[in-house]
N, C-alpha and C. Protein backbone atom coordinates (compact mmCIF):
# COMPACT_ATOMS: atom_id res chain seq x y z
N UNK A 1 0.84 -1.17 0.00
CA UNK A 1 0.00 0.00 0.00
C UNK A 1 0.88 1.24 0.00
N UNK A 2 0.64 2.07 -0.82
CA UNK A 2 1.53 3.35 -0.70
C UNK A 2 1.02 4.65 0.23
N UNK A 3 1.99 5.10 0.45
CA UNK A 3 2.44 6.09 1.86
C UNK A 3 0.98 7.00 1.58
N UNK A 4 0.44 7.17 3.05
CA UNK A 4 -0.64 8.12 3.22
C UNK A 4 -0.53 9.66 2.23
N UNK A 5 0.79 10.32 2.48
CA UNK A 5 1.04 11.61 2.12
C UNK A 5 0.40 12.39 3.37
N UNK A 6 -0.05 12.18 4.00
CA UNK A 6 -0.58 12.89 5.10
C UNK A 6 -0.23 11.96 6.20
N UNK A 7 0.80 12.35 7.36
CA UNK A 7 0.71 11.64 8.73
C UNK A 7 0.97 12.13 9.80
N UNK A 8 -0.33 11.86 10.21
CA UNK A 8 -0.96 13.02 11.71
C UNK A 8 0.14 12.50 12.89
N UNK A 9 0.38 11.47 12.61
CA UNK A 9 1.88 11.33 14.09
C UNK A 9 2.97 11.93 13.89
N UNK A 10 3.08 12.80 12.45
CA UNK A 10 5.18 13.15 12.17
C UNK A 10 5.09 14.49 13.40
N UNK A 11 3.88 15.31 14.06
CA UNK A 11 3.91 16.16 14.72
C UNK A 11 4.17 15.45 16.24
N UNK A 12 4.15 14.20 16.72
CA UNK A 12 3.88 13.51 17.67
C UNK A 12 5.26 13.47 17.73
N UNK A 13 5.85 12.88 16.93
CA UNK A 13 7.31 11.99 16.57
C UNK A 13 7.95 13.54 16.91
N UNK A 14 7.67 14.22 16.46
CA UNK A 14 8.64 15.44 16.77
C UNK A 14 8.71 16.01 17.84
N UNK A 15 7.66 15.86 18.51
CA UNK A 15 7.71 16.43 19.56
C UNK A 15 8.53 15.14 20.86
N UNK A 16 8.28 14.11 20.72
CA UNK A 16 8.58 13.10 21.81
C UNK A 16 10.13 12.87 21.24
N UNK A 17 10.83 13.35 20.20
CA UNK A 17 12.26 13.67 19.99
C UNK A 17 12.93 14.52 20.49
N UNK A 18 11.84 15.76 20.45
CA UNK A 18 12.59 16.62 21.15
C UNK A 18 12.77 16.59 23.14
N UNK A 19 11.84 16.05 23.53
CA UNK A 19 11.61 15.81 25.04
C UNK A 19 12.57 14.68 25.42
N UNK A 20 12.95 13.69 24.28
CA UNK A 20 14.20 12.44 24.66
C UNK A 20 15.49 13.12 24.21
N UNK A 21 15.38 14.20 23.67
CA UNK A 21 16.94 14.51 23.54
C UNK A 21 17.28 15.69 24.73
N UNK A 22 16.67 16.05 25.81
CA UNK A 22 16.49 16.64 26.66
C UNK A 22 16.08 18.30 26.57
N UNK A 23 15.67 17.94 25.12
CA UNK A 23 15.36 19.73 24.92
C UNK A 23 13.98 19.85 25.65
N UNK A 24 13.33 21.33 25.87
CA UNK A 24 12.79 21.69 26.10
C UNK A 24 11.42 21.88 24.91
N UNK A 25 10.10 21.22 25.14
CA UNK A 25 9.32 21.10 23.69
C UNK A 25 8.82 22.92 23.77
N UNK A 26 8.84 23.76 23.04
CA UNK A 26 8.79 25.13 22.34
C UNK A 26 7.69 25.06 21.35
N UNK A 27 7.40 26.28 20.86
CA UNK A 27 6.32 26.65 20.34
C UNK A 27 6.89 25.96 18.73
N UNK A 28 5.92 25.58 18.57
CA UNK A 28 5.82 24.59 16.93
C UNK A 28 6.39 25.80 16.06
N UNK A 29 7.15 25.37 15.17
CA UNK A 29 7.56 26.55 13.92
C UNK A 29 6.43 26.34 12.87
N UNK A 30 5.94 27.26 12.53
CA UNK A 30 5.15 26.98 11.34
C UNK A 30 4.08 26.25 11.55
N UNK A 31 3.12 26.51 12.31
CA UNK A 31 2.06 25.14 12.85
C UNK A 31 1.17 25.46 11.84
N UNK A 32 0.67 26.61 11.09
CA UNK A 32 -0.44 27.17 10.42
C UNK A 32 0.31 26.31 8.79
N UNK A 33 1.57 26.59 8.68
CA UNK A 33 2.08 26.04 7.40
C UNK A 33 1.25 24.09 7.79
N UNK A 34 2.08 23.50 8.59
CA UNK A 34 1.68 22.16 8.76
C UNK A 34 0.19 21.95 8.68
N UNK A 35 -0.83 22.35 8.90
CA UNK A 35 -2.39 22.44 9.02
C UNK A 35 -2.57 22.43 7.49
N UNK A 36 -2.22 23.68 6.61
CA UNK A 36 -2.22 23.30 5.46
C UNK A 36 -1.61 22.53 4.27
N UNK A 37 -0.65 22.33 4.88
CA UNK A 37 0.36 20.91 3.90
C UNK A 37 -0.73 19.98 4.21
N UNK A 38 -1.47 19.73 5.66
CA UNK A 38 -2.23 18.34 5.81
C UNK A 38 -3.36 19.07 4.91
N UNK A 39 -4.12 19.36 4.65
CA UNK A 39 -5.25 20.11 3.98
C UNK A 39 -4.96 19.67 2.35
N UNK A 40 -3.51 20.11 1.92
CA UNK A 40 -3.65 19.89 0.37
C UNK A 40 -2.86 18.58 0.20
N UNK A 41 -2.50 17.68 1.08
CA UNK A 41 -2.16 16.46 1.08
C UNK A 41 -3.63 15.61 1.26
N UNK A 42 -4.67 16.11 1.81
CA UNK A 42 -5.69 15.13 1.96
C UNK A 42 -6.55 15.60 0.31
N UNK A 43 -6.79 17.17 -0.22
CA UNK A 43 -7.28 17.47 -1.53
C UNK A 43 -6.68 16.79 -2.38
N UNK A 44 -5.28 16.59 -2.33
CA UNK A 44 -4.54 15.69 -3.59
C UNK A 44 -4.45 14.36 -3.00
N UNK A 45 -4.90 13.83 -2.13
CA UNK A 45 -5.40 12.41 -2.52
C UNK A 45 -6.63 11.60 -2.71
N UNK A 46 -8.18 12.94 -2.76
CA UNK A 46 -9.34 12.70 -2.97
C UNK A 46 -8.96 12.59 -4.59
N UNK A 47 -8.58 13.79 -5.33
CA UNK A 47 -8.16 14.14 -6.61
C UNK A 47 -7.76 12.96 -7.16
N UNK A 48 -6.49 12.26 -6.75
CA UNK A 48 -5.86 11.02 -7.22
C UNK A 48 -6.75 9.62 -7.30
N UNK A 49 -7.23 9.97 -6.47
CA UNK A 49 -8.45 8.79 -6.20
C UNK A 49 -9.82 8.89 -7.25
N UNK A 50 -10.10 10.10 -7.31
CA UNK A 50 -10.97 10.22 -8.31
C UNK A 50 -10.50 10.03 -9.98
N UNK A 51 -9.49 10.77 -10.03
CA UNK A 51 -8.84 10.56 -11.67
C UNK A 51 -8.69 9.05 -11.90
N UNK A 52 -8.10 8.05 -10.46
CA UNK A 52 -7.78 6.20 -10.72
C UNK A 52 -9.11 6.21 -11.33
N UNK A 53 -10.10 6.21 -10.22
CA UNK A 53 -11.35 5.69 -10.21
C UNK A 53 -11.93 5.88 -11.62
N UNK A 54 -12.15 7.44 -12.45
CA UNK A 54 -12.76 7.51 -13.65
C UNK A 54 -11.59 6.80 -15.16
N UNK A 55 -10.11 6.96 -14.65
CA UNK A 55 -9.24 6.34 -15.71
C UNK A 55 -9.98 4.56 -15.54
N UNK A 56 -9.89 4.22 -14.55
CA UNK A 56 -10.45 2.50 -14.70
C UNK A 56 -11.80 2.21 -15.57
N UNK A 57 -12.77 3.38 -14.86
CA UNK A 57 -13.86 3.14 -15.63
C UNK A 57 -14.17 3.47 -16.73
N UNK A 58 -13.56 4.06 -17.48
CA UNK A 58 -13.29 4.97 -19.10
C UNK A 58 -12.08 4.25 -19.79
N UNK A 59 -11.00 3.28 -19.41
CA UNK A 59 -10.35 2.55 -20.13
C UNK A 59 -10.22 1.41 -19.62
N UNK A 60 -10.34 1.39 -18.57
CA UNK A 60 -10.37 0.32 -18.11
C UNK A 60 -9.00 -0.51 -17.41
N UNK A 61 -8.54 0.63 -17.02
CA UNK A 61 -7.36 0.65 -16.29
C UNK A 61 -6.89 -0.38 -15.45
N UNK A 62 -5.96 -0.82 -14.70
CA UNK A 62 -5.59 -1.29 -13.52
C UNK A 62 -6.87 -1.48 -12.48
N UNK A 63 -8.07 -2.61 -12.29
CA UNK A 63 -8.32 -1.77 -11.21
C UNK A 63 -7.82 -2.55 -9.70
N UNK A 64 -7.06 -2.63 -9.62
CA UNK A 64 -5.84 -2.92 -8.16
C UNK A 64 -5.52 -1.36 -7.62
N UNK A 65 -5.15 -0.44 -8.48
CA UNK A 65 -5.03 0.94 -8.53
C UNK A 65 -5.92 1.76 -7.69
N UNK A 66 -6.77 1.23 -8.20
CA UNK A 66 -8.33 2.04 -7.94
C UNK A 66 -8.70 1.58 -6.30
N UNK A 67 -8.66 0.51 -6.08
CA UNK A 67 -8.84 -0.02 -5.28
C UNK A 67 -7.91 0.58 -3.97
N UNK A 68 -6.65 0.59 -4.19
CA UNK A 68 -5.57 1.41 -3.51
C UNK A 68 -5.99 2.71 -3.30
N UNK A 69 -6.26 3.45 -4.17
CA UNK A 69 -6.15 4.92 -4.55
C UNK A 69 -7.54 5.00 -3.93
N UNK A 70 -9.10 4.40 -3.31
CA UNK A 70 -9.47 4.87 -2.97
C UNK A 70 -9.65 4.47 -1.59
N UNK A 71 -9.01 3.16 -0.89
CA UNK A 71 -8.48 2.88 0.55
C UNK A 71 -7.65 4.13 0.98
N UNK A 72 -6.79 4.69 0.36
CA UNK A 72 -5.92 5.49 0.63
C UNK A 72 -7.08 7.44 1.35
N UNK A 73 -7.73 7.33 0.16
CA UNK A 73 -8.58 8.70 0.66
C UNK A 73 -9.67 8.11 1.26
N UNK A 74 -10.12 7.06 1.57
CA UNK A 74 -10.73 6.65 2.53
C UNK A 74 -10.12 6.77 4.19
N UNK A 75 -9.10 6.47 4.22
CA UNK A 75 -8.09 6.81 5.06
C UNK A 75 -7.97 7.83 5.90
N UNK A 76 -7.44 9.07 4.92
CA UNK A 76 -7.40 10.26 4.67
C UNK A 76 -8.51 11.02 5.71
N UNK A 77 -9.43 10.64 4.25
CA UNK A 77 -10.85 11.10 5.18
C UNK A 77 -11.40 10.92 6.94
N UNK A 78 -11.40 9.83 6.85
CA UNK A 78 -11.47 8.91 8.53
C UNK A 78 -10.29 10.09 9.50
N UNK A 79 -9.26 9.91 9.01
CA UNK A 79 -7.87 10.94 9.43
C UNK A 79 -8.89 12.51 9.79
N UNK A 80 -9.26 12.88 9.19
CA UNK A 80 -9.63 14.23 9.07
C UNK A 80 -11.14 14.57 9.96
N UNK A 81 -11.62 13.38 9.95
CA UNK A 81 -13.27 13.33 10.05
C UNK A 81 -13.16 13.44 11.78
N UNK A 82 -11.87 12.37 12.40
CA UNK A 82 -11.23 12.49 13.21
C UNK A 82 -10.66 13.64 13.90
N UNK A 83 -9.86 14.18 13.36
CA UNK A 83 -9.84 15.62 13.95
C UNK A 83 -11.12 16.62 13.92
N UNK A 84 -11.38 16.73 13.23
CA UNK A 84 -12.64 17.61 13.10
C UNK A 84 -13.65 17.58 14.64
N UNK A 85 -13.94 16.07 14.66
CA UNK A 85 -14.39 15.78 15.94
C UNK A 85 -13.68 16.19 16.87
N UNK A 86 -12.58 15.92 17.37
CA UNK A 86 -11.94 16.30 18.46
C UNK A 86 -11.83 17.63 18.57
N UNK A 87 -12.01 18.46 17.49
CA UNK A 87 -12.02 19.96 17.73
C UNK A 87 -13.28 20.57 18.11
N UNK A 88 -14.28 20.14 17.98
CA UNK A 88 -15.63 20.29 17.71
C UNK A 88 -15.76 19.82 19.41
N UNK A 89 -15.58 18.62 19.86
CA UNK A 89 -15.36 18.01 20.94
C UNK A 89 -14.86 19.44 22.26
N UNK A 90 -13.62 19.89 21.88
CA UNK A 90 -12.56 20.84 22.39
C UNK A 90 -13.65 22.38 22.64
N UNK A 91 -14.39 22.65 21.52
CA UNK A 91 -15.08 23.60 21.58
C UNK A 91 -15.89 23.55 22.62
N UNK A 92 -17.26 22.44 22.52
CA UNK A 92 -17.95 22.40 23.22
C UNK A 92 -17.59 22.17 25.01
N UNK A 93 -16.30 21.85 25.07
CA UNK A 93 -16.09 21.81 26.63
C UNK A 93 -15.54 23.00 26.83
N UNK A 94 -15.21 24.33 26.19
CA UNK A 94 -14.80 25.28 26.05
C UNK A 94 -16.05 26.29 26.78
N UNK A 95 -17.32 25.79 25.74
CA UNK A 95 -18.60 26.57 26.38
C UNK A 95 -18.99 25.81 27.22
N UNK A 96 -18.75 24.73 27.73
CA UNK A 96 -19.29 24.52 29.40
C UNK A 96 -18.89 24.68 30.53
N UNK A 97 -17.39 25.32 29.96
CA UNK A 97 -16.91 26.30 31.48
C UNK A 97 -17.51 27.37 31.64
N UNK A 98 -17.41 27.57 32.76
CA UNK A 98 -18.39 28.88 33.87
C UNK A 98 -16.92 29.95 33.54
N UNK A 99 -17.92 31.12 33.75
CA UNK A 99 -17.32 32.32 32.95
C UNK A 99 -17.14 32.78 34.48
C-alpha cells in the first residue's frame, strides 16, 4: 500500500524527539504552514483517487489501482473526520466552562 502523504503522528514523533533529547518542547515553527500541507495532502489524494477511479472506468485501467487509490482517501478522510471531531469536541467543553 503506498504512503498516506498525510501523517498526523510526524507532529507527535517530533515532539517526543525533542523531550528524549532533553530539549525543552517550544512553540511549533510553522504550525499554520503544517495544518495546510495536511489540507492539500488530503485534496490531492481525494483528486488522485478520483482521476484512478474515472481512468479505470473509461479505459479500463488497472483496477488494483483504484482499489488502492481509494483505501488510501478513505483513510485520509477517517484521518480528518477524526480531527474535526476532536475539535468540535474541544469547543464544546470550552462553552461549558463557567465564565
Amino acid at each position: 500500500m503506498s504512503s498516506l502523504g498525510f501523517n498526523p503522528y510526524n507532529t507527535l514523533n517530533t515532539t517526543a524527539r525533542a523531550i528524549d533529547a532533553g530539549g525543552a518542547v517550544g512553540k511549533p515553527e510553522a504550525s499554520g504552514n503544517q495544518i495546510a500541507e495536511g489540507i492539500g495532502d488530503f485534496r490531492a489524494a481525494l483528486q488522485q483517487a478520483e482521476q484512478t477511479a474515472m481512468q479505470t472506468a473509461v479505459t479500463g485501467a488497472d483496477p488494483h489501482a483504484m482499489v488502492q487509490a481509494l483505501s488510501n482517501a478513505e483513510l485520509m478522510l477517517d484521518a480528518v473526520v477524526t480531527i474535526r471531531d476532536k475539535v468540535v469536541e474541544a469547543y464544546q467543553e470550552l462553552l461549558r466552562m463557567p465564565v
